[in-house]
C-alpha atoms as a PDB file:
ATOM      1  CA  UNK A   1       0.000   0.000   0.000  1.00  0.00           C
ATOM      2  CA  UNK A   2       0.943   3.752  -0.438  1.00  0.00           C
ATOM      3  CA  UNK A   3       0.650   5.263   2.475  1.00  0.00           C
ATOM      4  CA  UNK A   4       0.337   9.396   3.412  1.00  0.00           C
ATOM      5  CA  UNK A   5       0.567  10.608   6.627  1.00  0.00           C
ATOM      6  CA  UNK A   6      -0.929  13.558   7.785  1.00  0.00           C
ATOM      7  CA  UNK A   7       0.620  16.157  10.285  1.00  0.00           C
ATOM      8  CA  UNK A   8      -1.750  19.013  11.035  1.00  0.00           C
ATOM      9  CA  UNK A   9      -0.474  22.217  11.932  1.00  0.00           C
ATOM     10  CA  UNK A  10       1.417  22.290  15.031  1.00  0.00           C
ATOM     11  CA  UNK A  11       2.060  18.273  15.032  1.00  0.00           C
ATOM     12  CA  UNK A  12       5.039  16.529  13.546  1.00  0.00           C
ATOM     13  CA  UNK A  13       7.120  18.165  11.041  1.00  0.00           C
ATOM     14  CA  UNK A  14       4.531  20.517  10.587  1.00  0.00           C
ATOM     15  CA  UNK A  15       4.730  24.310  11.434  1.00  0.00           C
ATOM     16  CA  UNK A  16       3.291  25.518  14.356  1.00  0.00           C
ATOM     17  CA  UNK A  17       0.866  28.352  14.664  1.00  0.00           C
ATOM     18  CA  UNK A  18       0.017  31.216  16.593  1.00  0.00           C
ATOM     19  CA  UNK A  19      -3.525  31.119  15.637  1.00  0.00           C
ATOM     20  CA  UNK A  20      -6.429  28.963  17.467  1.00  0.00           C
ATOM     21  CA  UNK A  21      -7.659  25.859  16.001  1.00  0.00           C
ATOM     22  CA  UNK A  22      -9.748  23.026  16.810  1.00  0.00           C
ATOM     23  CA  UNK A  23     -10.443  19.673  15.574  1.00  0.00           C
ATOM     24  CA  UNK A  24     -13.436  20.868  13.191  1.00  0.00           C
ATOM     25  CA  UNK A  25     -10.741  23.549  11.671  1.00  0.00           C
ATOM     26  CA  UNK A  26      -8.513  20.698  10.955  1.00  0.00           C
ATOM     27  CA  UNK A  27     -11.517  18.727   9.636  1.00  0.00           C
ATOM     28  CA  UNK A  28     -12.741  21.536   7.540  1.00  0.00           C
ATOM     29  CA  UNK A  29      -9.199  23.073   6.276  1.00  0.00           C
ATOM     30  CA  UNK A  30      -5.989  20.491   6.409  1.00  0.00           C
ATOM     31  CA  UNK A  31      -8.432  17.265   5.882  1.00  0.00           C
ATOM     32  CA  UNK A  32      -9.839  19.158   2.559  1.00  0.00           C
ATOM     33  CA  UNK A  33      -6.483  19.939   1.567  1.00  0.00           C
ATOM     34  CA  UNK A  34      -5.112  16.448   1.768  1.00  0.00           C
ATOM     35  CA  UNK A  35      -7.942  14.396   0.228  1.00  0.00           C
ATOM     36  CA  UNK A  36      -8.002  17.262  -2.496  1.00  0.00           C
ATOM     37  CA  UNK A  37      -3.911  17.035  -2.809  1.00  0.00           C
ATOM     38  CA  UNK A  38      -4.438  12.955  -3.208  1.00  0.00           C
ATOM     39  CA  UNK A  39      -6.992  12.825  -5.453  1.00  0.00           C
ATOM     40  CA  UNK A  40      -5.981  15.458  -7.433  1.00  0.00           C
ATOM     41  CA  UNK A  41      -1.883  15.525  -7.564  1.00  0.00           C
ATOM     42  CA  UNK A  42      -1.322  11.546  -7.437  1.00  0.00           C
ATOM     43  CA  UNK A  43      -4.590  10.716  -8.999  1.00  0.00           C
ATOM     44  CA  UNK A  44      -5.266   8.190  -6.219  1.00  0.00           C
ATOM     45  CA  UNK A  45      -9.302   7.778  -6.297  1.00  0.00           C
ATOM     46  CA  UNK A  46      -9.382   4.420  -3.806  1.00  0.00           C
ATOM     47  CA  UNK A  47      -8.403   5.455   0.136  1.00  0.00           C
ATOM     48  CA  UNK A  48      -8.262   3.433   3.504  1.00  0.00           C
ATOM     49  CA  UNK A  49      -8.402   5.448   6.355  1.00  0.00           C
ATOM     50  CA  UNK A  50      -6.573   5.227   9.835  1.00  0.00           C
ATOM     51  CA  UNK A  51      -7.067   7.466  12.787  1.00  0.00           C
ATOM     52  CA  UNK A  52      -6.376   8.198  16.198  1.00  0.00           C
ATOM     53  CA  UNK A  53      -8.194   9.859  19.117  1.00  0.00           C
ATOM     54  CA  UNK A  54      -9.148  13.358  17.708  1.00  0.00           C
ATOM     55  CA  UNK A  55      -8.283  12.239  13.933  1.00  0.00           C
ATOM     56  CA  UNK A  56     -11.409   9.708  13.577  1.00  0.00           C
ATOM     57  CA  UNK A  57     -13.621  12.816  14.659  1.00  0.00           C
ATOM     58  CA  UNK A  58     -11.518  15.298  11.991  1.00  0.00           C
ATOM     59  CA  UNK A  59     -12.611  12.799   9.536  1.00  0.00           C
ATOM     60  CA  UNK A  60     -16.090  11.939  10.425  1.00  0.00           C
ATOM     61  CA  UNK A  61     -16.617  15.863  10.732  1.00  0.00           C
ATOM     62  CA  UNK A  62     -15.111  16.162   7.072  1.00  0.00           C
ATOM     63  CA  UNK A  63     -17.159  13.435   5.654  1.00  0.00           C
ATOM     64  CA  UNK A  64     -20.229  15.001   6.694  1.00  0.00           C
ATOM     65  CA  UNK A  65     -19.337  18.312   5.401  1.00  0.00           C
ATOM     66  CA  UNK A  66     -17.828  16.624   2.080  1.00  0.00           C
ATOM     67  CA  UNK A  67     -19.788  13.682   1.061  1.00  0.00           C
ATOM     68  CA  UNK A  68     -18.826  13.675  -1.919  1.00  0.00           C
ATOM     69  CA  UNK A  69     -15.399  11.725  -0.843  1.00  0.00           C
ATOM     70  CA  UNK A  70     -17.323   8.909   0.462  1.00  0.00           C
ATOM     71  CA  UNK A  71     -17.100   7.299  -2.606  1.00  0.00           C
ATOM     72  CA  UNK A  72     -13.178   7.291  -2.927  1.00  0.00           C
ATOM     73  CA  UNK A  73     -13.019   5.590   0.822  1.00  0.00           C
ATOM     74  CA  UNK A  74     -13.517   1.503   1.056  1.00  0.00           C
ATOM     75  CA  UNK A  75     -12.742   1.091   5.171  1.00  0.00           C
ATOM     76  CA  UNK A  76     -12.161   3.671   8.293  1.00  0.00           C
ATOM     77  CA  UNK A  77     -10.075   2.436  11.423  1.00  0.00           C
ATOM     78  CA  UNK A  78     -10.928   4.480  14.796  1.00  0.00           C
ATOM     79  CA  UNK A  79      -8.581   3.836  17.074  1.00  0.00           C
ATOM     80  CA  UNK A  80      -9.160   5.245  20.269  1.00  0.00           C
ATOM     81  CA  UNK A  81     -11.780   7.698  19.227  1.00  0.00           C
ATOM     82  CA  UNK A  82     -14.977   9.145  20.625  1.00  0.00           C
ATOM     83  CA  UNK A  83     -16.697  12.272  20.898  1.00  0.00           C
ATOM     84  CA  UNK A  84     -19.706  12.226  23.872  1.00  0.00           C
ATOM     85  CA  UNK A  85     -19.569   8.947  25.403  1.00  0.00           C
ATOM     86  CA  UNK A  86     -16.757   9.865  28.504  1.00  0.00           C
ATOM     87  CA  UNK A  87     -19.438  10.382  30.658  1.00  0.00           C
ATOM     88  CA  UNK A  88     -21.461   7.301  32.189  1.00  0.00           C
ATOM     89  CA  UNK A  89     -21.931   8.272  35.684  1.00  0.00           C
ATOM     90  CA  UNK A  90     -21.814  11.291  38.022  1.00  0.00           C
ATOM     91  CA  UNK A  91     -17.696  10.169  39.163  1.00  0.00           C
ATOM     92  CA  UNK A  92     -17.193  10.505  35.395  1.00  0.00           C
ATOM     93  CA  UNK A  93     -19.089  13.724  34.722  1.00  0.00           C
ATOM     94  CA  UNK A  94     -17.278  15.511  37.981  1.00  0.00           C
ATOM     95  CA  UNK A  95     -13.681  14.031  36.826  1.00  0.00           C
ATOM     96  CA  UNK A  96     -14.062  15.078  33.000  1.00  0.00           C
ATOM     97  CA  UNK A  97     -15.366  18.834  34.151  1.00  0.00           C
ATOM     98  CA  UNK A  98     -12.538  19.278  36.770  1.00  0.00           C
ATOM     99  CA  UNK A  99     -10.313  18.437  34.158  1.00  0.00           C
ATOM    100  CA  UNK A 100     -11.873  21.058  31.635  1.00  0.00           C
ATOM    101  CA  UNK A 101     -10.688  23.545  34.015  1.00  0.00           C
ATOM    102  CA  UNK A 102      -7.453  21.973  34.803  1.00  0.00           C
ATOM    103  CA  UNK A 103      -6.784  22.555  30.929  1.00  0.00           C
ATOM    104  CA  UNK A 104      -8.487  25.616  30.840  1.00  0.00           C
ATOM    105  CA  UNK A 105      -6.443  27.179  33.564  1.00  0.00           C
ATOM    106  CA  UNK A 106      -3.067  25.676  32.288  1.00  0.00           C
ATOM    107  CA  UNK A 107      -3.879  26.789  28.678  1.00  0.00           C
ATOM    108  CA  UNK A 108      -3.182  23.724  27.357  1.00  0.00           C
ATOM    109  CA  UNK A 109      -3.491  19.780  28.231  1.00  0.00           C
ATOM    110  CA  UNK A 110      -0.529  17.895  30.103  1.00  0.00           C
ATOM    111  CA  UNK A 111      -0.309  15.063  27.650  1.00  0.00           C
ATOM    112  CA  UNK A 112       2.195  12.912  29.119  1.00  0.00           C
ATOM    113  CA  UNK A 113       0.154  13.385  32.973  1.00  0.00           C
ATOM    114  CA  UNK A 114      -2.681  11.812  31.162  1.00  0.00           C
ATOM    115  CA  UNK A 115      -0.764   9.667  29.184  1.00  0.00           C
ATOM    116  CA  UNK A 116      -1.949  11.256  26.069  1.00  0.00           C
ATOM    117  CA  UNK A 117       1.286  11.270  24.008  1.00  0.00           C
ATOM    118  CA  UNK A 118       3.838  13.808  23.299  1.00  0.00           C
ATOM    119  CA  UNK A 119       1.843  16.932  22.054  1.00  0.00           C
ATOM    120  CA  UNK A 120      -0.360  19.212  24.438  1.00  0.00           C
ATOM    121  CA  UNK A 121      -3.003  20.288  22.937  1.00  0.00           C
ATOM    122  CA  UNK A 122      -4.069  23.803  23.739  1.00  0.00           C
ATOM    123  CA  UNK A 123      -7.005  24.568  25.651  1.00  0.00           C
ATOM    124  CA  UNK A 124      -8.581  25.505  22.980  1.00  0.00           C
ATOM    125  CA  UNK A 125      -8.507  22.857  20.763  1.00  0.00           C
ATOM    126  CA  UNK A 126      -9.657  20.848  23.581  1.00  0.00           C
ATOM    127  CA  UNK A 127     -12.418  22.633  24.437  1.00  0.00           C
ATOM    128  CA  UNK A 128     -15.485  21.708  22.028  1.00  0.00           C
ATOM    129  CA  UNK A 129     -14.362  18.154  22.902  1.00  0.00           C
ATOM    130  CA  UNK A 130     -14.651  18.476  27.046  1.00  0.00           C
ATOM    131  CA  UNK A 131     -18.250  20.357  25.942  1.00  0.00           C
ATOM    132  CA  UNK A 132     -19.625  17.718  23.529  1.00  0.00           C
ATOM    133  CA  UNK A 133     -18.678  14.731  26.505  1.00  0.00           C
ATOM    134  CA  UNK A 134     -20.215  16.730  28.769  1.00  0.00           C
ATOM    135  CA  UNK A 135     -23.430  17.859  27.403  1.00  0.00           C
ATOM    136  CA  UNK A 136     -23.049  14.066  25.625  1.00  0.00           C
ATOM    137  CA  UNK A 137     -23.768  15.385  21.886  1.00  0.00           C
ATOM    138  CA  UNK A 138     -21.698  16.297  18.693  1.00  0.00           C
ATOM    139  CA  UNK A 139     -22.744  19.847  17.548  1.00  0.00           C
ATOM    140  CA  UNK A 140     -20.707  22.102  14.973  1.00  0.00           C
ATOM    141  CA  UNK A 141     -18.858  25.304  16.699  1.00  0.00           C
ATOM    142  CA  UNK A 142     -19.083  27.235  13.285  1.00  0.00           C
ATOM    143  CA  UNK A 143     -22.476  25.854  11.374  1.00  0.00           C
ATOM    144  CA  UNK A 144     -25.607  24.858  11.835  1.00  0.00           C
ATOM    145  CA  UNK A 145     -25.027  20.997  12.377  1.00  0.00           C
ATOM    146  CA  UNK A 146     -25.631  17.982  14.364  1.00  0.00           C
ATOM    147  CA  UNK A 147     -22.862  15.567  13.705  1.00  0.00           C
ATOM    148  CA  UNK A 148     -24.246  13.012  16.051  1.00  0.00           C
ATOM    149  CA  UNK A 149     -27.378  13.168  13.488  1.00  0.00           C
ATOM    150  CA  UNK A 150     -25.464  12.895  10.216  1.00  0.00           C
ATOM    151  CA  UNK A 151     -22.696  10.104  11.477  1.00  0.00           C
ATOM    152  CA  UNK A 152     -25.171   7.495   9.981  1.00  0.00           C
ATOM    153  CA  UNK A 153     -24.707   8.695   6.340  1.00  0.00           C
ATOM    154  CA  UNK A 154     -21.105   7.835   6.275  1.00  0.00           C
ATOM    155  CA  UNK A 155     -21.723   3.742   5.080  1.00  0.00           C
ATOM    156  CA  UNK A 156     -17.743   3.197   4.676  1.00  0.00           C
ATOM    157  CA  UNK A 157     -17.286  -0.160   6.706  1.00  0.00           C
ATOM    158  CA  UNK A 158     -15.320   0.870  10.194  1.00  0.00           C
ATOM    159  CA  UNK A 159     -13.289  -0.656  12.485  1.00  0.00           C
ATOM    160  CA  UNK A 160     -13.158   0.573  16.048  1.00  0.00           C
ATOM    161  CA  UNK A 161     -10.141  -0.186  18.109  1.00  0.00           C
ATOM    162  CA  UNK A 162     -10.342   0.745  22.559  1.00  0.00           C
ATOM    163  CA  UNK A 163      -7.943   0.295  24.868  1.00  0.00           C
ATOM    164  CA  UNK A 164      -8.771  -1.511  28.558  1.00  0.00           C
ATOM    165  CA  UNK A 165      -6.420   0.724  30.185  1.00  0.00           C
ATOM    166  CA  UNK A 166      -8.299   4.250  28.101  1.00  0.00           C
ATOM    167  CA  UNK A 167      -9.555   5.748  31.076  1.00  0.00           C
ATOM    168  CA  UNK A 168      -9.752   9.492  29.758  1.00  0.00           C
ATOM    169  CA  UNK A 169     -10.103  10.638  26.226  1.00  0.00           C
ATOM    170  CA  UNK A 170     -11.602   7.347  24.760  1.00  0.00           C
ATOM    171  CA  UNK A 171     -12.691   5.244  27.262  1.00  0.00           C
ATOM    172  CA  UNK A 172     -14.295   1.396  25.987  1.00  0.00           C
ATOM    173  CA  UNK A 173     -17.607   2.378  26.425  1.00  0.00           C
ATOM    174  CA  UNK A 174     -17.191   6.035  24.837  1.00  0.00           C
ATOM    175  CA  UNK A 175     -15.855   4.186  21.777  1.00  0.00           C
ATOM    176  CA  UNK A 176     -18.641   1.509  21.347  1.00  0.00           C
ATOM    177  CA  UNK A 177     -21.195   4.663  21.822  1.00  0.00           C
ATOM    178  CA  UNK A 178     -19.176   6.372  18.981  1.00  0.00           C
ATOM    179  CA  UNK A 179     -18.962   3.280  16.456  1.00  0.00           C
ATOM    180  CA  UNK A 180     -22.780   2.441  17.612  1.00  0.00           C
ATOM    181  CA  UNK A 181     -23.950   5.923  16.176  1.00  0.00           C
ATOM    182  CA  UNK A 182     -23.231   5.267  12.553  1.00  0.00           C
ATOM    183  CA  UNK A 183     -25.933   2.532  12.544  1.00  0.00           C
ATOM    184  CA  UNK A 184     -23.824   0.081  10.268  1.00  0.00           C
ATOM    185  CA  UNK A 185     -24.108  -3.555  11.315  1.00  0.00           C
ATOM    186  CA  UNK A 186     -21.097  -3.855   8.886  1.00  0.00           C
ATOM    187  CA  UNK A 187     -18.812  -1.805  11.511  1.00  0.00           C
ATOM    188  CA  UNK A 188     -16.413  -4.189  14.094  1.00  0.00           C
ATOM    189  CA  UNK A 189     -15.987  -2.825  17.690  1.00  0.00           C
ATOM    190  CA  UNK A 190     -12.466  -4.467  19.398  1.00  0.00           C
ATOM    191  CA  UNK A 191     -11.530  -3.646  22.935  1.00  0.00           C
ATOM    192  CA  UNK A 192      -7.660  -4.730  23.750  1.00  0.00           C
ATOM    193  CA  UNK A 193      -6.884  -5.379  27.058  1.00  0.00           C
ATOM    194  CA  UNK A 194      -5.993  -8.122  29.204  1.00  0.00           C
ATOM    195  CA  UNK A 195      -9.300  -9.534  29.895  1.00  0.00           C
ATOM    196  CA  UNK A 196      -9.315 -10.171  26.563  1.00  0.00           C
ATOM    197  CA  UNK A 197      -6.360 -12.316  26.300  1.00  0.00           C
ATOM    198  CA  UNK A 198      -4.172  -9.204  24.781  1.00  0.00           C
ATOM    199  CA  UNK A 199      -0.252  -8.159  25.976  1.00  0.00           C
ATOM    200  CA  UNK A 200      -1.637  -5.336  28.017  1.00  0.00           C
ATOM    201  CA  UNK A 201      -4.405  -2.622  29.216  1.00  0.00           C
ATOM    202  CA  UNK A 202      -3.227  -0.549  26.512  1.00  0.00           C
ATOM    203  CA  UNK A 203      -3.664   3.745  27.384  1.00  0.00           C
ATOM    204  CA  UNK A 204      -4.603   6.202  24.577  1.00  0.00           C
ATOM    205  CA  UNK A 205      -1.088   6.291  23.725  1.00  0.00           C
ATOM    206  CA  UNK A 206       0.054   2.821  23.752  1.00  0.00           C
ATOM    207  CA  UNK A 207      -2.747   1.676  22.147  1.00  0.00           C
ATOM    208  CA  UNK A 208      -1.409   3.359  18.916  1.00  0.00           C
ATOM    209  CA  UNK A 209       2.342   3.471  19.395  1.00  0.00           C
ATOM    210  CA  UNK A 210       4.327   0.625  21.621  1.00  0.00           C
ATOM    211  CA  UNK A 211       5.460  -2.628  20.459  1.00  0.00           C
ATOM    212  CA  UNK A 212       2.837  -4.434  21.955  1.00  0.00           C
ATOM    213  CA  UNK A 213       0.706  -2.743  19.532  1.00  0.00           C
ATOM    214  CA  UNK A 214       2.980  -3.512  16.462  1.00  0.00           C
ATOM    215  CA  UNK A 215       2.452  -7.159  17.237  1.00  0.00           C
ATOM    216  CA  UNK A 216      -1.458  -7.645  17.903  1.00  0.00           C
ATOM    217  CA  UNK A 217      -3.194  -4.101  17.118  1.00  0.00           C
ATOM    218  CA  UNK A 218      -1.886  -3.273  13.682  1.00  0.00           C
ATOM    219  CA  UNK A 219      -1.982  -6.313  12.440  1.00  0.00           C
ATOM    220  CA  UNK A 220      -5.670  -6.172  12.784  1.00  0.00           C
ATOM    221  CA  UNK A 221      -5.840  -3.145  11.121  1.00  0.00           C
ATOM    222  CA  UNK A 222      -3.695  -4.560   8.002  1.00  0.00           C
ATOM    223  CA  UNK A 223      -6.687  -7.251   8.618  1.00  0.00           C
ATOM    224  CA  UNK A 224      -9.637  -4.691   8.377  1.00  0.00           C
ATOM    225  CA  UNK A 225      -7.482  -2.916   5.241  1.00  0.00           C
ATOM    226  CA  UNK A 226      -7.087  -6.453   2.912  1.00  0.00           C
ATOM    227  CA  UNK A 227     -10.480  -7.496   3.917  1.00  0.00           C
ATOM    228  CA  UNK A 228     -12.326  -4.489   2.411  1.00  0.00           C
ATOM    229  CA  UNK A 229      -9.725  -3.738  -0.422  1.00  0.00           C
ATOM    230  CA  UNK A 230     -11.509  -3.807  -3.380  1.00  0.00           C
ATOM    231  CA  UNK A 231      -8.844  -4.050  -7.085  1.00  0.00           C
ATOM    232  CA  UNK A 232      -9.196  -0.411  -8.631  1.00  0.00           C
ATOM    233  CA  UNK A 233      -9.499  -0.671 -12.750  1.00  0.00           C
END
């Protein structure tokens, strides 16, 4: 497979910028550039997609606002991803809003205190994520739009990946809510984690990038990717 990796801005080799973004920006700007770039520069009209944590929303966000891409895409792979289902009881309601203004007072998100990664994202990005868990719905900060309403008109087959030990961002539960609200009995839900005979309780971080994951997660994913690969004429 080719593969293209993208860095939005601030992440990677990417440049960083002194302007405020959030994950519909990057949805509605860098994800339009790069599936217009593709298509359009390499000529590439067949895509798999693979995402983590705030990607899979960037991209469900980007489908909805350009369905017209739909066609191009034969899976999706979430890993790690949800959008309003961190909140299942009062404990988790009370932890996830005393965090919001943790972040919001810091200006940004300790990644490696939550075990997030390496980048900490700014309050600001963060923000119409800790809302949308909180009031438990999916709503546009610049348009007129339900997301949680629309997710069922994206019919690409999708594989969900959650990590036991994903207490935070994307917990189990959050993730099967997520995957559940595109209404496609086609879609796979996977949790890793001990209990389920797997190396580890994999966090939102190791879940994507450890080398536990290289030897039972991703090979799934090349799974998901050969089983929906259709030959392109």
């Amino acid at each position: 497979y080719i593969c293209f990796i993208l860095e939005w801005r601030g992440h990677g080799t990417s440049p960083k910028t002194d302007i405020p973004f959030n994950f519909e920006t990057v949805a509605l700007y860098e994800y339009k550039a790069a599936f217009h770039y593709i298509y359009h520069h390499f000529n590439i009209a067949s895509l798999h997609c693979v995402t983590h944590s705030g990607g899979g929303l960037c991209l469900t966000m980007f489908l909805i606002n350009y369905p017209e891409y739909l066609k191009n895409i034969q899976s999706i792979t979430f890993i790690a991803c949800q959008a309003f289902g961190a909140v299942n009881n009062s404990f988790d309601f009370i932890k996830l809003f005393s965090a919001k203004l943790i972040v919001k007072g810091l200006g940004q998100i300790p990644a490696n205190k939550f075990k997030l990664g390496r980048i900490n994202e700014s309050y600001y990005t963060m923000r119409p994520w800790f809302n949308w868990n909180l009031k438990q719905n999916f709503i546009s900060e610049f348009k007129n739009i339900d997301y949680k309403k629309h997710m069922s008109s994206i019919r690409v087959p999708i594989y969900s990946i959650s990590g036991t030990g994903d207490k935070f961002i994307a917990p189990v539960k959050g993730c099967y809510k997520y995957l559940k609200a595109f209404e496609n009995q086609d879609n796979v839900f996977r949790e890793f984690g001990c209990s389920n005979n797997n190396l580890e309780n994999y966090s939102h971080s190791r879940i994507v990038l450890s080398q536990n994951a290289a030897k039972e997660v991703w090979p799934t994913i090349l799974q998901w990717i050969d089983k929906n690969s259709k030959e392109v004429l």
